[in-house]
C-alpha atoms as a PDB file:
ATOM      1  CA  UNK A   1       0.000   0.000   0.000  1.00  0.00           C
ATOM      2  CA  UNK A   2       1.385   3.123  -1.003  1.00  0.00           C
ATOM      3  CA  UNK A   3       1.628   5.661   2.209  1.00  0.00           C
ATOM      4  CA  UNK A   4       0.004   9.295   1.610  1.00  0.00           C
ATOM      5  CA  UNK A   5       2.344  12.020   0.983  1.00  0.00           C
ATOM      6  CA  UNK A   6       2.413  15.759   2.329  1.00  0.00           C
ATOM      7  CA  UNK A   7       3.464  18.881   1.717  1.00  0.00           C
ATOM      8  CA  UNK A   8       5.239  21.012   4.117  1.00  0.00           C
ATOM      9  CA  UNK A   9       6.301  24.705   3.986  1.00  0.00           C
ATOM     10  CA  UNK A  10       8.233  26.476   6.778  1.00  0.00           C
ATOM     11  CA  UNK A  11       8.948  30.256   7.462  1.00  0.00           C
ATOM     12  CA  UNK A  12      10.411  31.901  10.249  1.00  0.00           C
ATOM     13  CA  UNK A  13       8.217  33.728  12.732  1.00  0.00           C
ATOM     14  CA  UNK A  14       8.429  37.036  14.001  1.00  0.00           C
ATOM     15  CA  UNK A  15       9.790  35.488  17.906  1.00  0.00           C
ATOM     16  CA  UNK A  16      12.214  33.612  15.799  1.00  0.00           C
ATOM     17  CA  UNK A  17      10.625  30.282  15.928  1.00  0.00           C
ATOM     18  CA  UNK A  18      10.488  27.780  12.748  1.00  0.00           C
ATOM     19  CA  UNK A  19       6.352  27.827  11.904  1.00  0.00           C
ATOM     20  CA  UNK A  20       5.717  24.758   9.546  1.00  0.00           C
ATOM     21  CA  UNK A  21       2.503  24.324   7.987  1.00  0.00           C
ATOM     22  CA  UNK A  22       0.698  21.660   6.022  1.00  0.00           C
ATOM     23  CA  UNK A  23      -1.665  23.230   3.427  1.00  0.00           C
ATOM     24  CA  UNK A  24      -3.095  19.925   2.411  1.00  0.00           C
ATOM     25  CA  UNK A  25      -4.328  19.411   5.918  1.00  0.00           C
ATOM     26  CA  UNK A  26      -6.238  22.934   6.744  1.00  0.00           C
ATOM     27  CA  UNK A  27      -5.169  24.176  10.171  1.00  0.00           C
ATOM     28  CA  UNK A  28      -2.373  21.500  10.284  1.00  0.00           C
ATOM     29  CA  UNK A  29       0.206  24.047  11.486  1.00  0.00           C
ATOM     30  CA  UNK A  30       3.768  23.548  13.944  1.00  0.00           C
ATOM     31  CA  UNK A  31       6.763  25.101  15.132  1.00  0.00           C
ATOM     32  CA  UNK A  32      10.015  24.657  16.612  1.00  0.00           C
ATOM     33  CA  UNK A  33      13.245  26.410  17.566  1.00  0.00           C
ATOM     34  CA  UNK A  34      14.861  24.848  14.660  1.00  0.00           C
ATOM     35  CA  UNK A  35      14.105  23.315  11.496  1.00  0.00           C
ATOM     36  CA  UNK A  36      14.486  20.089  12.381  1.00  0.00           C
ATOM     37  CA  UNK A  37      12.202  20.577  15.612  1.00  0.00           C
ATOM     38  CA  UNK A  38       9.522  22.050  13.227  1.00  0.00           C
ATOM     39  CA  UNK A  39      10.182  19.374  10.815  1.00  0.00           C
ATOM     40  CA  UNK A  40       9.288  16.851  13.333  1.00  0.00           C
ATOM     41  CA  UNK A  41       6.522  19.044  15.470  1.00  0.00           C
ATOM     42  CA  UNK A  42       4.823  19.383  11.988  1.00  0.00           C
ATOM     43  CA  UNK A  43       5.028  15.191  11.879  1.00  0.00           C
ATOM     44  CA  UNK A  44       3.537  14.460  14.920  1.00  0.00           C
ATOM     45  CA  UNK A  45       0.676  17.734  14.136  1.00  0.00           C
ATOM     46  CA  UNK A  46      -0.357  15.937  10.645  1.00  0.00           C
ATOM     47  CA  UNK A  47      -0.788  12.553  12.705  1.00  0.00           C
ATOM     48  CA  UNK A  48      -2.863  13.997  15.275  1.00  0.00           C
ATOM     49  CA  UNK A  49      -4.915  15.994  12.864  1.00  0.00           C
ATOM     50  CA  UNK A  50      -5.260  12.670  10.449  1.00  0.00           C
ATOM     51  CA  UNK A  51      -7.119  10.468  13.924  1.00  0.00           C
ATOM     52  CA  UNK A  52      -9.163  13.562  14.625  1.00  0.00           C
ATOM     53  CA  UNK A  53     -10.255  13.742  10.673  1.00  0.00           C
ATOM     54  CA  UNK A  54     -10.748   9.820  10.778  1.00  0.00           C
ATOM     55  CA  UNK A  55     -12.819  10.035  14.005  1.00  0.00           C
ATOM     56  CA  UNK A  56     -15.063  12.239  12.759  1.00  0.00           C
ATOM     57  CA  UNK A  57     -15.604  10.589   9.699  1.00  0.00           C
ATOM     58  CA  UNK A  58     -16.125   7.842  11.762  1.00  0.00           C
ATOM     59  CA  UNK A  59     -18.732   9.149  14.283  1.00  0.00           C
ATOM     60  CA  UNK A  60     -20.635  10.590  11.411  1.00  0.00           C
ATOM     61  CA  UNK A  61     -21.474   6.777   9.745  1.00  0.00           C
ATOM     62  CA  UNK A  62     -21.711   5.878  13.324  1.00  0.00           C
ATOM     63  CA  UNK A  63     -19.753   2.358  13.243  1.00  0.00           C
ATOM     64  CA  UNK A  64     -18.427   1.328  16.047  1.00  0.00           C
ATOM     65  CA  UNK A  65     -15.045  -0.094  14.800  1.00  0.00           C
ATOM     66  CA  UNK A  66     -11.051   1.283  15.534  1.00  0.00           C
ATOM     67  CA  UNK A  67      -9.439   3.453  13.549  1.00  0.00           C
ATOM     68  CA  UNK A  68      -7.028   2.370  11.009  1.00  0.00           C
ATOM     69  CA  UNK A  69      -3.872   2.887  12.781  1.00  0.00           C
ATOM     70  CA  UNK A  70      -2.010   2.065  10.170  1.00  0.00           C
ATOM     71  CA  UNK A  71      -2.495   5.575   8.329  1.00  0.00           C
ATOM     72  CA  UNK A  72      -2.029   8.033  11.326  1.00  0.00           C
ATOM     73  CA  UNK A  73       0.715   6.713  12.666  1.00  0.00           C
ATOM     74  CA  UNK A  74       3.814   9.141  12.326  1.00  0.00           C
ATOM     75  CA  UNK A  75       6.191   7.128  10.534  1.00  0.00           C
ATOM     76  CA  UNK A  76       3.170   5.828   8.018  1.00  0.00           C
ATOM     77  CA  UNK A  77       2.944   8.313   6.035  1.00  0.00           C
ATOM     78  CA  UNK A  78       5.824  10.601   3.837  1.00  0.00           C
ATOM     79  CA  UNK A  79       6.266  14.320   3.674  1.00  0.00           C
ATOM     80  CA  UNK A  80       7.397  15.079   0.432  1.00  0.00           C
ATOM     81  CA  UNK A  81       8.788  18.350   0.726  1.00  0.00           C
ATOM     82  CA  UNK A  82      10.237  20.911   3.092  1.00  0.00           C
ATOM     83  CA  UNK A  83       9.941  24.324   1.626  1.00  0.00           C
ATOM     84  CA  UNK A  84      11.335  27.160   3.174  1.00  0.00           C
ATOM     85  CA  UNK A  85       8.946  30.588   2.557  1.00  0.00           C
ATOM     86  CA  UNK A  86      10.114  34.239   2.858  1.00  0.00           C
ATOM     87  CA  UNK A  87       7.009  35.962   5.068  1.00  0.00           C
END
């Protein structure tokens, strides 16, 4: 099965810190000191928002049944780019 595959696109902030932001995910947004804190934040921030999406979807056919782990797991799924923006 071929994991899903998101973009990612980091600026600095105006305190300094690394904002990353997933604009296939709306609201899917992180930050970090660095880059590679943001580049990990923003992981863990597309997983979480992926189980809330799926939950919802979920509750709204109302079966009772677990989520597919599988797909919101951090490591399940690629980010295909890192782009740095200019505010």
């Amino acid at each position: 099965m071929k994991r899903p595959v998101f973009n990612v696109y980091l600026k600095k902030g105006v305190d300094g810190f690394i904002i990353a932001e997933c604009p296939e995910i709306p609201g899917c947004m992180s930050q970090g000191r660095t880059i590679d804190e943001a580049k990990a934040n923003i992981k863990e921030a597309i997983s979480a928002c992926l189980s809330v999406i799926l939950e919802d979807h979920l509750d709204k056919q109302r079966k009772t049944r677990k989520l597919p782990c599988g797909l919101i797991e951090k490591d399940r799924f690629e980010v295909s780019s890192f782009e740095m923006v200019a505010l």
